[in-house]
N, C-alpha and C. Protein backbone atom coordinates (compact mmCIF):
# COMPACT_ATOMS: atom_id res chain seq x y z
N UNK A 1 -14.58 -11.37 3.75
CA UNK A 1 -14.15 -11.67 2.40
C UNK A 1 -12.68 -11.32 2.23
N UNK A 2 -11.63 -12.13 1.22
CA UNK A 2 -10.48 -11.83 0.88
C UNK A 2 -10.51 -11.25 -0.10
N UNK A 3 -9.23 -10.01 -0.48
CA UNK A 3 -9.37 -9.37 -1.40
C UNK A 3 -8.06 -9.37 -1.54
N UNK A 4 -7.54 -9.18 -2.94
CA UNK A 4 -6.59 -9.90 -3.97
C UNK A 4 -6.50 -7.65 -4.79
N UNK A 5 -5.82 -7.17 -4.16
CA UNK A 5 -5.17 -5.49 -4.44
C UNK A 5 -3.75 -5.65 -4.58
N UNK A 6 -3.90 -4.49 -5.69
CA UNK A 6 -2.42 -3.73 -6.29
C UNK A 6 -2.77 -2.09 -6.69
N UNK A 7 -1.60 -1.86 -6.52
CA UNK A 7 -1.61 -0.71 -6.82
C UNK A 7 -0.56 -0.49 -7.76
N UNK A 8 -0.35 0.29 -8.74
CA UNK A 8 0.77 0.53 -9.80
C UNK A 8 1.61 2.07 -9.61
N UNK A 9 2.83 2.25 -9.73
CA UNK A 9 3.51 3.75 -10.04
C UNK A 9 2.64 4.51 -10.99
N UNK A 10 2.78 4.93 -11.21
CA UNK A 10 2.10 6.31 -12.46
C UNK A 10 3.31 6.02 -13.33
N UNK A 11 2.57 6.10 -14.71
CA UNK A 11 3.48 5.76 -15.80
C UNK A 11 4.37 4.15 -15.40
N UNK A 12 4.09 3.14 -14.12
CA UNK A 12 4.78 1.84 -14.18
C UNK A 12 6.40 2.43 -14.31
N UNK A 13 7.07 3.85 -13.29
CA UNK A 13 7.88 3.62 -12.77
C UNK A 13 8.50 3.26 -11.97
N UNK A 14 9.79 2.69 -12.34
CA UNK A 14 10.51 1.32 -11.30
C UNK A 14 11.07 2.16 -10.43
N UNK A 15 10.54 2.31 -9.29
CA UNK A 15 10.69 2.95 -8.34
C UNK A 15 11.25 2.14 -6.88
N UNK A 16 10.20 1.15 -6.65
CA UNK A 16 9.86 0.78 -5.56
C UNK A 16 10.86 -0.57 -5.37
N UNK A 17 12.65 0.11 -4.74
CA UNK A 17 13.34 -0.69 -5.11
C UNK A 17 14.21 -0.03 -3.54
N UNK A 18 14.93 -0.55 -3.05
CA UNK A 18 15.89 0.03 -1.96
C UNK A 18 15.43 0.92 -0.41
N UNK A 19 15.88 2.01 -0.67
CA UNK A 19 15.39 2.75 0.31
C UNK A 19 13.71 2.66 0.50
N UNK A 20 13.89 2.76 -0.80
CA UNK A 20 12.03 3.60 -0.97
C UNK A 20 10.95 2.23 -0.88
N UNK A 21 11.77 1.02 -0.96
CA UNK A 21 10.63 -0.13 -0.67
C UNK A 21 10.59 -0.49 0.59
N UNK A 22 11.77 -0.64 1.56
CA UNK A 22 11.63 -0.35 3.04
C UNK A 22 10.77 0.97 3.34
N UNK A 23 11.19 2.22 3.36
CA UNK A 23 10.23 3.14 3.68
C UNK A 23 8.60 2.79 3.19
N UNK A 24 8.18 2.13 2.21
CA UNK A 24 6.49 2.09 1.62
C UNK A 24 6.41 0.53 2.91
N UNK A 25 6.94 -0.15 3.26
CA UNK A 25 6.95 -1.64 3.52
C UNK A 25 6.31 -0.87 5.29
N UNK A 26 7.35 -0.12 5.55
CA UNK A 26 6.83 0.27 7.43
C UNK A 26 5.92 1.20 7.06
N UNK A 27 5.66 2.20 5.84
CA UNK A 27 4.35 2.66 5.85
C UNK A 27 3.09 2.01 6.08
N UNK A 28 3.04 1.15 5.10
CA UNK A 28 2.01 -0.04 4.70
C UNK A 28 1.66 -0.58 6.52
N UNK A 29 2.92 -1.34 6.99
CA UNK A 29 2.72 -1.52 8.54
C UNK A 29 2.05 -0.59 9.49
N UNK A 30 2.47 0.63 9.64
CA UNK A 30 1.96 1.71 10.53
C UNK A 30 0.61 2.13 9.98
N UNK A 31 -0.20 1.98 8.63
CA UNK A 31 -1.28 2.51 8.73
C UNK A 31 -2.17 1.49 9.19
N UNK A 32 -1.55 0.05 8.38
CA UNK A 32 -2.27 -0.95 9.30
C UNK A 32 -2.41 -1.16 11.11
N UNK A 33 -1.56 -0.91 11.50
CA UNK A 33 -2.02 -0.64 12.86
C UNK A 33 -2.24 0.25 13.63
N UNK A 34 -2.40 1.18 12.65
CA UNK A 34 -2.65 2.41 13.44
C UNK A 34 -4.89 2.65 12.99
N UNK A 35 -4.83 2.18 11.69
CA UNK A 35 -6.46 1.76 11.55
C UNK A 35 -7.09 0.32 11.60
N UNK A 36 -6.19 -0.54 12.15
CA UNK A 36 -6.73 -1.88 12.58
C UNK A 36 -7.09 -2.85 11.53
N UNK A 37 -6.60 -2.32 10.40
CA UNK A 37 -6.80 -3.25 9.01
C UNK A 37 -6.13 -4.46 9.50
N UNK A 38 -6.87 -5.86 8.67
CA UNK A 38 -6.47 -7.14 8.19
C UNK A 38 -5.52 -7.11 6.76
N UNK A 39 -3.89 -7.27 6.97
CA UNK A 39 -3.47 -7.07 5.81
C UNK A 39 -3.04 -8.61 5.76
N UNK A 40 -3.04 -10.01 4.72
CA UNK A 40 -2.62 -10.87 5.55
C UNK A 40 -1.16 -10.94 4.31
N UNK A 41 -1.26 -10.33 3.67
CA UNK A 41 0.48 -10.51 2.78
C UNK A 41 0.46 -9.02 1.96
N UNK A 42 1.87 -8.29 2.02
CA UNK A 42 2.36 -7.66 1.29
C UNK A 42 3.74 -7.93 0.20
N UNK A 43 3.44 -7.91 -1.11
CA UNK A 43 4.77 -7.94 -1.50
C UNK A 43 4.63 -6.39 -2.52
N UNK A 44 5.85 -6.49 -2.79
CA UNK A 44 5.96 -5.68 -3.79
C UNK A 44 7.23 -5.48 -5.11
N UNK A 45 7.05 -5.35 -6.11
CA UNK A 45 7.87 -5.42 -7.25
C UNK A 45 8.32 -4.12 -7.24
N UNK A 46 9.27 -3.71 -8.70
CA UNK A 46 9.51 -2.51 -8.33
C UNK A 46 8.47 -1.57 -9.39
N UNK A 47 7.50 -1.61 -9.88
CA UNK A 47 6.71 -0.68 -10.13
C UNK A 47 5.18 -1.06 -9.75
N UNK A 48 5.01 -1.61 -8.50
CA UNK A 48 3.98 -1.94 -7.91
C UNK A 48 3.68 -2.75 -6.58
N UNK A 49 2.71 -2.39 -5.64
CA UNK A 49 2.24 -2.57 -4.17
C UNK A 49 1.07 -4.13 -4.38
N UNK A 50 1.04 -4.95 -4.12
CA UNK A 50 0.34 -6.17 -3.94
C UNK A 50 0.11 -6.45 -2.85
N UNK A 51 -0.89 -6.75 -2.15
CA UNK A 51 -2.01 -6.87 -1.08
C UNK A 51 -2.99 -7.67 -1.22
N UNK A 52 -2.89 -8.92 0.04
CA UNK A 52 -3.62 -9.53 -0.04
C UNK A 52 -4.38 -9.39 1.39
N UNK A 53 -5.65 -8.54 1.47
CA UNK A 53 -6.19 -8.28 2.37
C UNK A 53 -7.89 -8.95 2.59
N UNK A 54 -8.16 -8.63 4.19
CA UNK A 54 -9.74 -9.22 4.43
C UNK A 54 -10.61 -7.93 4.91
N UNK A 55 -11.79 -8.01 4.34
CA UNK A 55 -12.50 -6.76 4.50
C UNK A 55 -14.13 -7.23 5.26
N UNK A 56 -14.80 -6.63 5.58
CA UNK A 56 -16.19 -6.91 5.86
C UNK A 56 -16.85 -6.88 4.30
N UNK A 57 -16.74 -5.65 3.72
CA UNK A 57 -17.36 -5.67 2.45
C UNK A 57 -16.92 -4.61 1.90
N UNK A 58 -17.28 -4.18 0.25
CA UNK A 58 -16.37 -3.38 -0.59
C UNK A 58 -16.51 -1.80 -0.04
N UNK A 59 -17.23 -1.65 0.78
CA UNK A 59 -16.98 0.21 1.18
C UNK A 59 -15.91 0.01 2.13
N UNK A 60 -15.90 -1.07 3.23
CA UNK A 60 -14.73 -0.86 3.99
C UNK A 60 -13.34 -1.34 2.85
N UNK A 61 -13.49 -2.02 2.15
CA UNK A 61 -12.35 -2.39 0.94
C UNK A 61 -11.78 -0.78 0.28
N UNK A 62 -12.80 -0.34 -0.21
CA UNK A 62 -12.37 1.15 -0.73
C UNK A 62 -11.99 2.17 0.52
N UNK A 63 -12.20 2.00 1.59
CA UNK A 63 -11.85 3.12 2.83
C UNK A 63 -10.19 2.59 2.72
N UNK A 64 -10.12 1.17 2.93
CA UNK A 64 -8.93 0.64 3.03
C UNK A 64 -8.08 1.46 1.74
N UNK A 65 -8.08 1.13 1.32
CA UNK A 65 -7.12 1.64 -0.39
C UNK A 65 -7.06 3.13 -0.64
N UNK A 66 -8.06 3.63 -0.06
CA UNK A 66 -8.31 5.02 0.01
C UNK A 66 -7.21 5.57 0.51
N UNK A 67 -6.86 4.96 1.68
CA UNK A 67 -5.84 5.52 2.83
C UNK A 67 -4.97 5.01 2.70
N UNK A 68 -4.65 3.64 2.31
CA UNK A 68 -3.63 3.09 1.75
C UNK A 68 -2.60 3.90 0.90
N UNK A 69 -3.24 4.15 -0.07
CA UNK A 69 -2.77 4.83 -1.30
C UNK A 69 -2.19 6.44 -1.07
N UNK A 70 -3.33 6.92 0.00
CA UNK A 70 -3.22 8.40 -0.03
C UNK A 70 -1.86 8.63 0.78
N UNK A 71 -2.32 8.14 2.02
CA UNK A 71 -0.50 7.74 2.69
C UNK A 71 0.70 7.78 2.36
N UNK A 72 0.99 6.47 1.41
CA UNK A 72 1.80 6.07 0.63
C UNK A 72 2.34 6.81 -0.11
N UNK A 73 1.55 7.75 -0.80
CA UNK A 73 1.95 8.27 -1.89
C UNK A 73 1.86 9.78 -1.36
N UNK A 74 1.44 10.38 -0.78
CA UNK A 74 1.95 11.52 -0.02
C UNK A 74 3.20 11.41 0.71
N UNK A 75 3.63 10.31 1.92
CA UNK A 75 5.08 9.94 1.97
C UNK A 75 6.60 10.13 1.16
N UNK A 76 5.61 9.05 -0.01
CA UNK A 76 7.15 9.05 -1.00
C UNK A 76 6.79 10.27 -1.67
N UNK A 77 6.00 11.43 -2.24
CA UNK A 77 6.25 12.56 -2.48
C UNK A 77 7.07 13.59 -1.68
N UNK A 78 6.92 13.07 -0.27
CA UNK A 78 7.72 14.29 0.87
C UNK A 78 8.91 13.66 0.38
N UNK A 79 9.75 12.39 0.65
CA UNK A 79 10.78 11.88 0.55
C UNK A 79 11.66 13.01 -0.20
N UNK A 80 10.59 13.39 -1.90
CA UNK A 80 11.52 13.83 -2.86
C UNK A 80 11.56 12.76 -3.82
N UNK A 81 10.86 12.14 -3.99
CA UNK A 81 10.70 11.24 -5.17
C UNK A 81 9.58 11.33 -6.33
């Protein structure tokens, strides 16, 4: 199945612009191949992550986003952001 994910900043701050959208862009890459996810498009605005991914079914969908997210956002917290 295809699945049609976003994720938003907290409070929809415009963050995700320069440095910090290259750094989330090779995150997004490295967890995908480092857990073998199907990601088949990433874009992103600057107060939000869009994903258009393929899953077996919604527990592997939520494992996906789980780690997605937790990653991501532990990252850009080390950064200092």
């Amino acid at each position: 199945m295809y699945y049609d994910a976003w994720f938003i900043t907290k409070y929809r701050k415009k963050i995700l612009y320069g440095e910090v959208e290259k750094n989330k862009r090779v995150t997004v890459r490295e967890i995908v191949l480092r857990k073998k996810y199907r990601i088949l498009r990433v874009a992103m605005g600057v107060d939000h992550l869009h994903l258009l991914l393929e899953a077996k079914n919604r527990k592997c969908l939520a494992d996906m986003m789980r780690v997605i997210k937790a990653v991501t956002s532990w990252k850009l917290r080390k950064s200092g952001l």
